[in-house]
PDB file of N, CA and C in Angstrom:
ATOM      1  N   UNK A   1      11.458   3.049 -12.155  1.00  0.00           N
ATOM      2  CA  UNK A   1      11.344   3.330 -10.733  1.00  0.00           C
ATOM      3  C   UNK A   1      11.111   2.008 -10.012  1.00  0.00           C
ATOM      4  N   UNK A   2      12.457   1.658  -9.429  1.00  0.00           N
ATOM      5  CA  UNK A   2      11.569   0.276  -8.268  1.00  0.00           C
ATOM      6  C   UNK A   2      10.696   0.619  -7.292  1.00  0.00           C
ATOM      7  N   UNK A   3       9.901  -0.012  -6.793  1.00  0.00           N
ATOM      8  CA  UNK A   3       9.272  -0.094  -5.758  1.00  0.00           C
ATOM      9  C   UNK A   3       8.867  -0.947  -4.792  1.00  0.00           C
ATOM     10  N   UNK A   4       9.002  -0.926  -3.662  1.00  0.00           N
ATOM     11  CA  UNK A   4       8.941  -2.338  -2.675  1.00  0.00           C
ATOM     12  C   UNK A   4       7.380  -1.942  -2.051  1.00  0.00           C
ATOM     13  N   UNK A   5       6.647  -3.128  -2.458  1.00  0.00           N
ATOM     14  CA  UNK A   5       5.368  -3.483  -1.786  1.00  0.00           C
ATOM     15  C   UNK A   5       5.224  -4.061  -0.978  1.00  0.00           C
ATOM     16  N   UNK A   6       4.184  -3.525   0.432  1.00  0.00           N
ATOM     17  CA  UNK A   6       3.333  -4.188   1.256  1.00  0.00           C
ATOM     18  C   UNK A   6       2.029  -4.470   0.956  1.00  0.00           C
ATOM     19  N   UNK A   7       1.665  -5.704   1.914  1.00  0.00           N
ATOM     20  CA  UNK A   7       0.183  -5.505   1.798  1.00  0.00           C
ATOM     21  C   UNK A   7      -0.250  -5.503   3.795  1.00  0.00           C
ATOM     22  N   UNK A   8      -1.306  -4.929   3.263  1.00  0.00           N
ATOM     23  CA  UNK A   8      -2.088  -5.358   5.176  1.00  0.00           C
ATOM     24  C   UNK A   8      -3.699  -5.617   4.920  1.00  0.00           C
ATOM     25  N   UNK A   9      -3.918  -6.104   6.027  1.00  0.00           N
ATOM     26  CA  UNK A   9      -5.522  -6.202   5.808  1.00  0.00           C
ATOM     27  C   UNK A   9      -6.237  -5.012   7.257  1.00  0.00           C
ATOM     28  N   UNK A  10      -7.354  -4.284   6.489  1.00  0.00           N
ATOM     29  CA  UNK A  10      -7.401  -3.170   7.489  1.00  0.00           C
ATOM     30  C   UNK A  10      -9.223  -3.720   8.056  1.00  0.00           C
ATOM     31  N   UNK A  11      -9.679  -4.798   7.395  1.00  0.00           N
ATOM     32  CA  UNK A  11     -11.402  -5.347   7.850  1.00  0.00           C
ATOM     33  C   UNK A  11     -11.257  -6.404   7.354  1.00  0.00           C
ATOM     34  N   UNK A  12     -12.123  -7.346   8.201  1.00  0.00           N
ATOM     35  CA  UNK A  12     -13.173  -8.453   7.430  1.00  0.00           C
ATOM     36  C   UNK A  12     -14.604  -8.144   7.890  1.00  0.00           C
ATOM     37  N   UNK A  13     -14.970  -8.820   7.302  1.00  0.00           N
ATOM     38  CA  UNK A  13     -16.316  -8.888   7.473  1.00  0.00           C
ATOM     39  C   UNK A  13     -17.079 -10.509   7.448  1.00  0.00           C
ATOM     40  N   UNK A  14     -17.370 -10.551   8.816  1.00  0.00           N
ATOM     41  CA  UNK A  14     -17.588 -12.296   8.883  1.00  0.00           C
ATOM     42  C   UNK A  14     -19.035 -12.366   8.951  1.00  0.00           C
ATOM     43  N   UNK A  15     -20.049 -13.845   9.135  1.00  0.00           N
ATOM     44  CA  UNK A  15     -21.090 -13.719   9.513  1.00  0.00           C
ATOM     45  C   UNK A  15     -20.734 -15.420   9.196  1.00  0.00           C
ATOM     46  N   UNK A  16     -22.361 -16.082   9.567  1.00  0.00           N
ATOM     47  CA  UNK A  16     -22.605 -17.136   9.622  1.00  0.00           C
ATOM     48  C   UNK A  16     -23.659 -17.645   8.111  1.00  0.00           C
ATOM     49  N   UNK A  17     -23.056 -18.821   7.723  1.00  0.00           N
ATOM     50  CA  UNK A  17     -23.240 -19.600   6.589  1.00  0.00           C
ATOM     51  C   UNK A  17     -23.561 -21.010   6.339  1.00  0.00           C
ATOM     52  N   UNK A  18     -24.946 -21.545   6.720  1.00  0.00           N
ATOM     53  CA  UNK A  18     -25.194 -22.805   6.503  1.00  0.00           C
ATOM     54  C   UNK A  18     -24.912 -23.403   8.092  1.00  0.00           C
ATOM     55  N   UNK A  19     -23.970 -24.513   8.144  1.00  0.00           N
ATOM     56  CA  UNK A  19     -24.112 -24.644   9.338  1.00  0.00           C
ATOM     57  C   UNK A  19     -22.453 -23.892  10.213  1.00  0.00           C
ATOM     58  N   UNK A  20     -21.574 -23.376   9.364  1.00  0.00           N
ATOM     59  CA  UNK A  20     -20.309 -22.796   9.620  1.00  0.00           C
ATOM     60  C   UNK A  20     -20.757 -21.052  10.225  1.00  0.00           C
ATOM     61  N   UNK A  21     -19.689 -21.224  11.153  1.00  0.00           N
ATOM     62  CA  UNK A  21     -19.809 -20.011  12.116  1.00  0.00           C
ATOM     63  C   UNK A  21     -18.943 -18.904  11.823  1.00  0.00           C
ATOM     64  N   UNK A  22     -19.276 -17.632  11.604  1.00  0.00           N
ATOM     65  CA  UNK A  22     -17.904 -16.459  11.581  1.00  0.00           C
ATOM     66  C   UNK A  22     -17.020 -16.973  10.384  1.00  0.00           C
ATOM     67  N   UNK A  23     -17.930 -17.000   9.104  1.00  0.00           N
ATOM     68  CA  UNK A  23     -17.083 -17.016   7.833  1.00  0.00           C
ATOM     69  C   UNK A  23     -16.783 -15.655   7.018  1.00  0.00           C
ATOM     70  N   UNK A  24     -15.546 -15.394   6.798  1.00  0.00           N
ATOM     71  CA  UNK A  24     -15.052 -14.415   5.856  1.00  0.00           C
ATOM     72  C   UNK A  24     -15.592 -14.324   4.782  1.00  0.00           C
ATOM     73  N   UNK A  25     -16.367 -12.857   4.960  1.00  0.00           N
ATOM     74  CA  UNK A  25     -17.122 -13.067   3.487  1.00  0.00           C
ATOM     75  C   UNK A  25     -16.748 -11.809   2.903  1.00  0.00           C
ATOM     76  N   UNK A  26     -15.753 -10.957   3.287  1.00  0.00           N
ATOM     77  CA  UNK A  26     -15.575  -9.842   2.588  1.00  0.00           C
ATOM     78  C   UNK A  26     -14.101  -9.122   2.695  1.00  0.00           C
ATOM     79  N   UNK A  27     -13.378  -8.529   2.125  1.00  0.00           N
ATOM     80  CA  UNK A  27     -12.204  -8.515   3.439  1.00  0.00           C
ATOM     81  C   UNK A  27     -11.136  -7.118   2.577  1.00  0.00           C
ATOM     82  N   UNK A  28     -11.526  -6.326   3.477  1.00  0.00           N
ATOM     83  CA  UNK A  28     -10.622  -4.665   2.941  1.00  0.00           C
ATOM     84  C   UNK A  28      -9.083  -5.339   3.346  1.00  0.00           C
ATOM     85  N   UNK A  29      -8.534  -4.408   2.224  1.00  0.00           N
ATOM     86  CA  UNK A  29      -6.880  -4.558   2.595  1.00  0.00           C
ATOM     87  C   UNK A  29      -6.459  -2.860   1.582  1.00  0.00           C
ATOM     88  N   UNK A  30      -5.189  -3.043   2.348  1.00  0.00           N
ATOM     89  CA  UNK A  30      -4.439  -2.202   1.389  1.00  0.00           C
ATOM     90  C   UNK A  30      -2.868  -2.602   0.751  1.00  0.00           C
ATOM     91  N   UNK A  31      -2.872  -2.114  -0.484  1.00  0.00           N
ATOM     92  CA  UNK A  31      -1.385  -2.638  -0.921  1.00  0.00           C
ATOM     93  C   UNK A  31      -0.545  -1.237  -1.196  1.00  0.00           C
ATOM     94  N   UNK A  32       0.762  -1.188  -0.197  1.00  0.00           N
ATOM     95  CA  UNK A  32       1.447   0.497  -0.091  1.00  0.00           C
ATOM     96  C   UNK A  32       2.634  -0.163  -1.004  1.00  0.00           C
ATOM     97  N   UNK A  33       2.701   0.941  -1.605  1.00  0.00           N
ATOM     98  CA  UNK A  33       4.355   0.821  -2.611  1.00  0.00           C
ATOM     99  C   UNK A  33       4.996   2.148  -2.300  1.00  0.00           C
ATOM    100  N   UNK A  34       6.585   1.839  -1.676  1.00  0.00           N
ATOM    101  CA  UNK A  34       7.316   2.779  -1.497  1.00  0.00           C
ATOM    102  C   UNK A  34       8.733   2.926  -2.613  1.00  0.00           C
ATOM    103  N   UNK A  35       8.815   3.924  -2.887  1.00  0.00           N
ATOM    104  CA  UNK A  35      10.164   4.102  -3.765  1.00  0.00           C
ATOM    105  C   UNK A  35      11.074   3.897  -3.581  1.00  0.00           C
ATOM    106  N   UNK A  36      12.254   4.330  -3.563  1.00  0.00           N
ATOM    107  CA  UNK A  36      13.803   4.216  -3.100  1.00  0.00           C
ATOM    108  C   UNK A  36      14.363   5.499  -2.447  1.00  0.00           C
ATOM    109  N   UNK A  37      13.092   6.839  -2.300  1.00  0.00           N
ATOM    110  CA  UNK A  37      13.161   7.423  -1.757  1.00  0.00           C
ATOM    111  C   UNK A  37      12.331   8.055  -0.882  1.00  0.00           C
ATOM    112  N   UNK A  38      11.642   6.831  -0.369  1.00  0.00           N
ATOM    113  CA  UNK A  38      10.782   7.361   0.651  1.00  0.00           C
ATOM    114  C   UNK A  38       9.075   7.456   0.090  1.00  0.00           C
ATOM    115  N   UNK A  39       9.157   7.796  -0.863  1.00  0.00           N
ATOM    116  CA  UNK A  39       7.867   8.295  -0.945  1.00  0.00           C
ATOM    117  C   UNK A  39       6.639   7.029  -1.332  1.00  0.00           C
ATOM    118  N   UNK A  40       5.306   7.360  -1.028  1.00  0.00           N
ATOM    119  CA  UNK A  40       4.699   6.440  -0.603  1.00  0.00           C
ATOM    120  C   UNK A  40       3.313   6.397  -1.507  1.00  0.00           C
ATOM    121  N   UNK A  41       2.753   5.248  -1.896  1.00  0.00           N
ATOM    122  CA  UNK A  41       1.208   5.306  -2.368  1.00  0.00           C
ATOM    123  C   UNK A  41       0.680   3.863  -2.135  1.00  0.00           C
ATOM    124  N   UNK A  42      -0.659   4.458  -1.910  1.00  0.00           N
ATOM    125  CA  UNK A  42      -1.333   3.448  -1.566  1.00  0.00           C
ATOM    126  C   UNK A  42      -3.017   2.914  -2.203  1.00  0.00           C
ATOM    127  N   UNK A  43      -3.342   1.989  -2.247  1.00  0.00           N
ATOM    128  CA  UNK A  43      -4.231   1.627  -2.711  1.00  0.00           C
ATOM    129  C   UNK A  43      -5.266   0.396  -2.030  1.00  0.00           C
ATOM    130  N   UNK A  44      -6.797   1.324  -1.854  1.00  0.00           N
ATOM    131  CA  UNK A  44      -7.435   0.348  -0.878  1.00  0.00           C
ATOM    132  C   UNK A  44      -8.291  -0.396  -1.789  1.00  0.00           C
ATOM    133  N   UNK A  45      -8.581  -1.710  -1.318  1.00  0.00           N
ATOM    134  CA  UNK A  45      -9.331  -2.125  -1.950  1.00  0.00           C
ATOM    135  C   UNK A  45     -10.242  -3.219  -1.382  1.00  0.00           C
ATOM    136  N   UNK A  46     -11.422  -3.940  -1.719  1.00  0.00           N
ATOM    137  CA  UNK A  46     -11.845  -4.622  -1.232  1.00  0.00           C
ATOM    138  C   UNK A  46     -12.781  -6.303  -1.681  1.00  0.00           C
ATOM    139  N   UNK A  47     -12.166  -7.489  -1.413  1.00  0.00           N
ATOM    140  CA  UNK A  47     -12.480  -8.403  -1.930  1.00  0.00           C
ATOM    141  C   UNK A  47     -13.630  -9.930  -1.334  1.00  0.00           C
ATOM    142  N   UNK A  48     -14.551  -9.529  -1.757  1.00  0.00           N
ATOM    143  CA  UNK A  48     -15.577 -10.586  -1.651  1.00  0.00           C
ATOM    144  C   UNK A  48     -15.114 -12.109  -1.358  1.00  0.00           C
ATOM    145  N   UNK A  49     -16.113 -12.224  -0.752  1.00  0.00           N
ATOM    146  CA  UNK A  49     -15.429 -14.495  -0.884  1.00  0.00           C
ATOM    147  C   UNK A  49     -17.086 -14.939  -0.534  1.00  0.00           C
ATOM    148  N   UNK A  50     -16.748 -16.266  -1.308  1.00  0.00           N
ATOM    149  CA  UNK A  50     -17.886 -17.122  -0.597  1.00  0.00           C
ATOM    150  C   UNK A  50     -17.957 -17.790   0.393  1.00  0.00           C
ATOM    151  N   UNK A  51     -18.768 -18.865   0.770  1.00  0.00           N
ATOM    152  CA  UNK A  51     -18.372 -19.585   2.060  1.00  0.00           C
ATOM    153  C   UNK A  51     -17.651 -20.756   1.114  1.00  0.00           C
ATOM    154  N   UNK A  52     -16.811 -21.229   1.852  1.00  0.00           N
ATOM    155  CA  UNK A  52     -15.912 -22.354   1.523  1.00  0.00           C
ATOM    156  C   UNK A  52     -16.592 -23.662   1.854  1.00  0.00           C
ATOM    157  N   UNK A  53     -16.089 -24.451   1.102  1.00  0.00           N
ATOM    158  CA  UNK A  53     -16.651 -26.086   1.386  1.00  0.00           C
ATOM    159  C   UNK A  53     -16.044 -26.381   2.793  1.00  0.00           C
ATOM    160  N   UNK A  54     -17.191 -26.600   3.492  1.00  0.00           N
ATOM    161  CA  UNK A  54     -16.803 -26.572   5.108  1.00  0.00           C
ATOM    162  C   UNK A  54     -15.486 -28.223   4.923  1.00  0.00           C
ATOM    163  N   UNK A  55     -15.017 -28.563   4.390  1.00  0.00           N
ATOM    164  CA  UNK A  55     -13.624 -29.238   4.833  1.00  0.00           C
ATOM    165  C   UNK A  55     -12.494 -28.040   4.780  1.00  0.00           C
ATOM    166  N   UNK A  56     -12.927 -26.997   3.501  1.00  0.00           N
ATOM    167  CA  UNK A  56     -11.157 -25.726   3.917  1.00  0.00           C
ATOM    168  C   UNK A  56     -11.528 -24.777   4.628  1.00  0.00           C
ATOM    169  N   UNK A  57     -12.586 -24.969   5.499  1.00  0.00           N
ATOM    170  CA  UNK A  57     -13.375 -23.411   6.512  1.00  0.00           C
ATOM    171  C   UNK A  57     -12.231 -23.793   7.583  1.00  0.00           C
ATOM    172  N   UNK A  58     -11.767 -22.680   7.553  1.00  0.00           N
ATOM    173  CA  UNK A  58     -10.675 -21.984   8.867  1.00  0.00           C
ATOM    174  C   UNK A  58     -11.322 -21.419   9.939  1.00  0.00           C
ATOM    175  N   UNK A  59     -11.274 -21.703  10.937  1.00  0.00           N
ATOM    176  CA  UNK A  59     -12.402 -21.082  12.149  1.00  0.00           C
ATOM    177  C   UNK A  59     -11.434 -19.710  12.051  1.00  0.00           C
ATOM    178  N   UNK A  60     -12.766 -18.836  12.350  1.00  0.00           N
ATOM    179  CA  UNK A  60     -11.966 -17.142  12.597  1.00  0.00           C
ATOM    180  C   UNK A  60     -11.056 -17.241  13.528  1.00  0.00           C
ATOM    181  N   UNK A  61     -10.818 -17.504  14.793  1.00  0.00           N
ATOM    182  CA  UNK A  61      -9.781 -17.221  15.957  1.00  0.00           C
ATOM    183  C   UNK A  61      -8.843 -18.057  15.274  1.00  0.00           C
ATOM    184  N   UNK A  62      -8.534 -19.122  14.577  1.00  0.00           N
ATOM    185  CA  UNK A  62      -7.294 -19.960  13.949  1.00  0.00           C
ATOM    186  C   UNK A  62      -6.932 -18.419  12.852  1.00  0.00           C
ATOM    187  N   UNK A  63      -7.529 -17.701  12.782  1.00  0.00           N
ATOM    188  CA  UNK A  63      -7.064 -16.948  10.958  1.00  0.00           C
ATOM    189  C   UNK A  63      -5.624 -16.161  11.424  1.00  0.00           C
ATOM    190  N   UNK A  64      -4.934 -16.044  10.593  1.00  0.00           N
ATOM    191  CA  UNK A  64      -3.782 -15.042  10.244  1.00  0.00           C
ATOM    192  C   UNK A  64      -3.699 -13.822   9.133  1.00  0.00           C
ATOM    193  N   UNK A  65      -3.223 -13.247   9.824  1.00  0.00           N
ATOM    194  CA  UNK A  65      -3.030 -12.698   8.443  1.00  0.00           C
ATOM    195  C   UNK A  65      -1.998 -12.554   7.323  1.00  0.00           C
ATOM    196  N   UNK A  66      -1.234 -13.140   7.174  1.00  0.00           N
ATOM    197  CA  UNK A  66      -0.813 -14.027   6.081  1.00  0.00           C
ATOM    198  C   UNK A  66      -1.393 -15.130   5.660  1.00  0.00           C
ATOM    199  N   UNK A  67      -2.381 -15.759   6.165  1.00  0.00           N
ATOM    200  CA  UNK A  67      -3.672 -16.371   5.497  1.00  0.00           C
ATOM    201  C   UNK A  67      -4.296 -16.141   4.957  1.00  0.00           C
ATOM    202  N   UNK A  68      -5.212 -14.838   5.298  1.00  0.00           N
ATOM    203  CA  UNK A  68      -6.261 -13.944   4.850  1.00  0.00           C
ATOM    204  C   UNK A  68      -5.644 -12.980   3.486  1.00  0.00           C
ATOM    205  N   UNK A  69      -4.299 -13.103   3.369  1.00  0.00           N
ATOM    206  CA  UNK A  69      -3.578 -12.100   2.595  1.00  0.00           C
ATOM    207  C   UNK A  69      -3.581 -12.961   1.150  1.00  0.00           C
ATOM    208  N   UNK A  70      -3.117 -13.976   1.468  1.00  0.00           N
ATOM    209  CA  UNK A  70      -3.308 -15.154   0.990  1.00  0.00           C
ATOM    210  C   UNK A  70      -4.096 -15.338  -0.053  1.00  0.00           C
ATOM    211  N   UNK A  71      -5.817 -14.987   0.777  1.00  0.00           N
ATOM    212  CA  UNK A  71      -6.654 -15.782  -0.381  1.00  0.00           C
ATOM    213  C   UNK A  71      -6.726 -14.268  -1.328  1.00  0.00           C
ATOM    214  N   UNK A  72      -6.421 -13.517  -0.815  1.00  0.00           N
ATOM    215  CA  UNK A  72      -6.581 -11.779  -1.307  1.00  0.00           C
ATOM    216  C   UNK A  72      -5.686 -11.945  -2.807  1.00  0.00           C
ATOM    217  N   UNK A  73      -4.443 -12.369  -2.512  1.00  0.00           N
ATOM    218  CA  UNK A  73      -3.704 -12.053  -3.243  1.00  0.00           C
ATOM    219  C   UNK A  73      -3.873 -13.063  -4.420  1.00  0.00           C
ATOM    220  N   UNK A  74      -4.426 -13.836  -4.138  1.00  0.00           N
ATOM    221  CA  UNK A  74      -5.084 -15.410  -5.027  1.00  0.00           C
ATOM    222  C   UNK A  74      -6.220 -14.502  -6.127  1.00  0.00           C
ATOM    223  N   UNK A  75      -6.480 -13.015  -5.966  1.00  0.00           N
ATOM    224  CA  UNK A  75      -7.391 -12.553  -6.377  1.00  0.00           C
ATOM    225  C   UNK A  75      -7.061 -11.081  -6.963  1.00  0.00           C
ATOM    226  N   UNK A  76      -6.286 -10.652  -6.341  1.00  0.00           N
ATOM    227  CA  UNK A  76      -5.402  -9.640  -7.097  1.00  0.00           C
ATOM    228  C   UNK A  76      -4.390 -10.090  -8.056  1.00  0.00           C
ATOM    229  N   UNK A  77      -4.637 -10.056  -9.183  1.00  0.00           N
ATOM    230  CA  UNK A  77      -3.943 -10.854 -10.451  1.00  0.00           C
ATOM    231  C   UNK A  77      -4.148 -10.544 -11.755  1.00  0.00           C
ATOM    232  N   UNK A  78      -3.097 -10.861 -12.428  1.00  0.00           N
ATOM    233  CA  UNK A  78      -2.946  -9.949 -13.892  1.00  0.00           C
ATOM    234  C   UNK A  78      -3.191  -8.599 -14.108  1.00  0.00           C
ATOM    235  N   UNK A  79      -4.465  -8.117 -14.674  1.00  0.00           N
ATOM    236  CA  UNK A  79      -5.006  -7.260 -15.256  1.00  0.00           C
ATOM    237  C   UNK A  79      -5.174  -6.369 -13.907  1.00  0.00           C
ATOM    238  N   UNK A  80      -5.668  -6.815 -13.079  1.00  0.00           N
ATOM    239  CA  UNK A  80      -6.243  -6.159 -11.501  1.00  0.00           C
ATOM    240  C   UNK A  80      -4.803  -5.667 -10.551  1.00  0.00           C
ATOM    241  N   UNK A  81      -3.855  -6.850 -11.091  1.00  0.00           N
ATOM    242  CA  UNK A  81      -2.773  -6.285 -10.258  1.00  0.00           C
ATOM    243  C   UNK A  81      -2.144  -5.138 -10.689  1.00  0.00           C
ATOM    244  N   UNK A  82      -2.193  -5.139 -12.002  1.00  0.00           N
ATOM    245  CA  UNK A  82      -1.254  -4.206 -12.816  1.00  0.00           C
ATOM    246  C   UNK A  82      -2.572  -3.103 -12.507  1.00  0.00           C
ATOM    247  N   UNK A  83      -3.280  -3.329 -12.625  1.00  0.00           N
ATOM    248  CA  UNK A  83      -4.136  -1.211 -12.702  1.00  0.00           C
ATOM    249  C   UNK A  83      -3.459  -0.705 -10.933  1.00  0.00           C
ATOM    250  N   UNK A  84      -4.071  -2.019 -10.012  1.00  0.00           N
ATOM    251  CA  UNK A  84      -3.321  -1.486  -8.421  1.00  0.00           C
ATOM    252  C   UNK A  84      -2.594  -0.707  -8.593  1.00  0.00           C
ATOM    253  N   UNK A  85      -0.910  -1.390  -8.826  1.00  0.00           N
ATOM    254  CA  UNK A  85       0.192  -1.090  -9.090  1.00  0.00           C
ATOM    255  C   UNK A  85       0.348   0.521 -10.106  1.00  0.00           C
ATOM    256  N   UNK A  86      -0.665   0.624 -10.788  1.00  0.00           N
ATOM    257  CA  UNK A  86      -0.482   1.968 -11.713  1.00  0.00           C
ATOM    258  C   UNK A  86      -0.776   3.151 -10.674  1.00  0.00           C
ATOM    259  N   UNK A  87      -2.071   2.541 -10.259  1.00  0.00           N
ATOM    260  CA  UNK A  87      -2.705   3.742  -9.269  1.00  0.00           C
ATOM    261  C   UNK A  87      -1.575   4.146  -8.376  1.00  0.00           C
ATOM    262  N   UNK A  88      -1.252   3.044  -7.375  1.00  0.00           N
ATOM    263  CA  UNK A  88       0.067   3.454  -6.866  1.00  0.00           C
ATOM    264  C   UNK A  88       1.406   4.210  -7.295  1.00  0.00           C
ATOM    265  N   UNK A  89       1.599   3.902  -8.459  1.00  0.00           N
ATOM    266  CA  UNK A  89       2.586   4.302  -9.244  1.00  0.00           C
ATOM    267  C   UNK A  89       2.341   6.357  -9.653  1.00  0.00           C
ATOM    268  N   UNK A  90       0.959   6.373 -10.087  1.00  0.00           N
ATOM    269  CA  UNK A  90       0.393   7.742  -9.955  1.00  0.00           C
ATOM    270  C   UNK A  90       0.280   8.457  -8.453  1.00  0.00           C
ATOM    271  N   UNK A  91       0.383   7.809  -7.808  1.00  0.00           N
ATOM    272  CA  UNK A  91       0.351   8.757  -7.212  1.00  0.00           C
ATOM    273  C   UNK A  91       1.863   8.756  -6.188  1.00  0.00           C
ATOM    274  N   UNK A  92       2.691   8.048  -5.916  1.00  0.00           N
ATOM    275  CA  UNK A  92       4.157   8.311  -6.362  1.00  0.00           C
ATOM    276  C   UNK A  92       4.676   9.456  -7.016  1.00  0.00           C
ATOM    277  N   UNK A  93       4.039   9.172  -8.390  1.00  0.00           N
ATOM    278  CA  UNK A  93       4.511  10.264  -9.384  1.00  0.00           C
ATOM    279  C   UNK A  93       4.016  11.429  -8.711  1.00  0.00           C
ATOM    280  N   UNK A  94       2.890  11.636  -8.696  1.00  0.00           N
ATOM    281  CA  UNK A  94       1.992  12.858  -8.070  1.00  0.00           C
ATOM    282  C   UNK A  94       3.444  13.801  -6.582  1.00  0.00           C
ATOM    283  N   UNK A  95       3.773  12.383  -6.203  1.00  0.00           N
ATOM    284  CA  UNK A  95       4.698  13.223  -4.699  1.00  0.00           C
ATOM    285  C   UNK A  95       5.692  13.886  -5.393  1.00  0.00           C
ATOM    286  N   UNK A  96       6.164  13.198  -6.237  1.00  0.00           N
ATOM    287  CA  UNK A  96       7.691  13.429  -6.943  1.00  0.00           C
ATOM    288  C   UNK A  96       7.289  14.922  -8.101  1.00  0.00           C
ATOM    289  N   UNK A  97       6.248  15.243  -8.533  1.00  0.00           N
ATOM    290  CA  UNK A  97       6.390  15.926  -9.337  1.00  0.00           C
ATOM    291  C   UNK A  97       4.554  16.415  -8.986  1.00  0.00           C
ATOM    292  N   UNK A  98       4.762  17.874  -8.049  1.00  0.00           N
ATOM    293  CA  UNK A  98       3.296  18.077  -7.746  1.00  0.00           C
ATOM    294  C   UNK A  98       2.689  18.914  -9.292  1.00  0.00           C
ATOM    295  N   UNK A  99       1.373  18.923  -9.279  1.00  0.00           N
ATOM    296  CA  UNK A  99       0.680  19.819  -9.558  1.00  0.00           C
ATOM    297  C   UNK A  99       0.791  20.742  -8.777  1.00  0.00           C
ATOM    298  N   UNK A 100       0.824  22.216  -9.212  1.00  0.00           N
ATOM    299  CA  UNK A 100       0.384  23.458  -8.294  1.00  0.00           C
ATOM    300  C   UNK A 100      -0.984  24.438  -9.155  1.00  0.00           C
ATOM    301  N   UNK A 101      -2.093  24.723  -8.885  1.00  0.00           N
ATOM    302  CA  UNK A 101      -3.044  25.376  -9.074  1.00  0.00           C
ATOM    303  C   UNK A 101      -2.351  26.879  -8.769  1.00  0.00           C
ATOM    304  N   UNK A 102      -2.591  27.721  -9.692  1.00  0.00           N
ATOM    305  CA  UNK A 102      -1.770  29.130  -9.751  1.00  0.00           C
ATOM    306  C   UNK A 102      -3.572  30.024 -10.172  1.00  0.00           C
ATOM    307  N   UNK A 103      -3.829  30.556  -8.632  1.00  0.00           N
ATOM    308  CA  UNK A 103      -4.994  31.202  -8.419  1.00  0.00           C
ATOM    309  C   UNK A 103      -4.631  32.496  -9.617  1.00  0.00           C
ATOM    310  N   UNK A 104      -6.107  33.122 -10.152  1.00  0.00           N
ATOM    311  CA  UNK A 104      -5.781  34.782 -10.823  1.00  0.00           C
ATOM    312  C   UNK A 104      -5.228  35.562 -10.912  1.00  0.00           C
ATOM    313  N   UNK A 105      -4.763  35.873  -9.604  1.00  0.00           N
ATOM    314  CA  UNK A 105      -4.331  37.096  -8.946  1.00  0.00           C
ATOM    315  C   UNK A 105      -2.784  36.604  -8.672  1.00  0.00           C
ATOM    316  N   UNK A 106      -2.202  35.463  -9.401  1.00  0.00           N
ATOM    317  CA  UNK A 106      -0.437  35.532  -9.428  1.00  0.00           C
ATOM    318  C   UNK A 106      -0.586  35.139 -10.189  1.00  0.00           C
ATOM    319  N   UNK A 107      -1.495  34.815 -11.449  1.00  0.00           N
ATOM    320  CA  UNK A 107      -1.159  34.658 -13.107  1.00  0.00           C
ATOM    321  C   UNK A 107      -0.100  35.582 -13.457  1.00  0.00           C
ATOM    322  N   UNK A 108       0.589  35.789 -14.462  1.00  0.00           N
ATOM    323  CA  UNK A 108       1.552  36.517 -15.068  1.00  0.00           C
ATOM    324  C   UNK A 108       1.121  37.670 -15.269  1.00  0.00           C
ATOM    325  N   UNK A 109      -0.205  37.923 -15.742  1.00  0.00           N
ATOM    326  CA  UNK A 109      -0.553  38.675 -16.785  1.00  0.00           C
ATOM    327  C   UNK A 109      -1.509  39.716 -15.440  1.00  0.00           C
ATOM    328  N   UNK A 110      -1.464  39.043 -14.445  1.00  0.00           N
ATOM    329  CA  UNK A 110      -2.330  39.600 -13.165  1.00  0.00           C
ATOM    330  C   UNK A 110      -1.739  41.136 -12.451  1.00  0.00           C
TER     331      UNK A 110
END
């Protein structure tokens, strides 16, 4: 099954660190994988940071988000990327092929 991935970032979470102002110290995103037919899964997740050696501190109003995606994805890797990618992948599967719960009373035998 191919699948074409996005990512977005849906929070940060900034505060102040030493003598640096409004540093990223936490930062929700989600990564959506869609099929070839539409169907969709997604997976939220959320990644910690420290404060940076104030020479690579990015002032918040300079940030992007293909920056911020950036250090995310610097961190989603190997082992972490591949479970993402499964979860997503399950529940894909899940659209394509539901479970249905079949209450008592339309059992066969009911």
């Amino acid at each position: 099954m191919a699948i074409t991935y996005s990512w977005k970032i849906t929070s940060v979470k900034k505060g102040n660190v030493d003598a640096l102002q409004d540093v990223v110290l936490n930062v929700r995103w989600e990564k959506i994988g869609t099929d070839e037919q539409g169907n969709v899964g997604k997976f939220s997740g959320a990644t910690p940071f420290t404060a940076p050696h104030a020479s690579a501190f990015v002032p918040f109003n300079e940030l992007n988000e293909a920056l911020v995606l950036g250090w995310v994805q610097a961190v989603v890797v190997d082992s972490y990327e591949q479970h993402v990618n499964e979860q997503i992948e399950k529940q894909i599967d899940a659209i394509k092929n539901p479970v249905v719960e079949v209450a008592d009373k339309d059992l066969p035998w009911a």
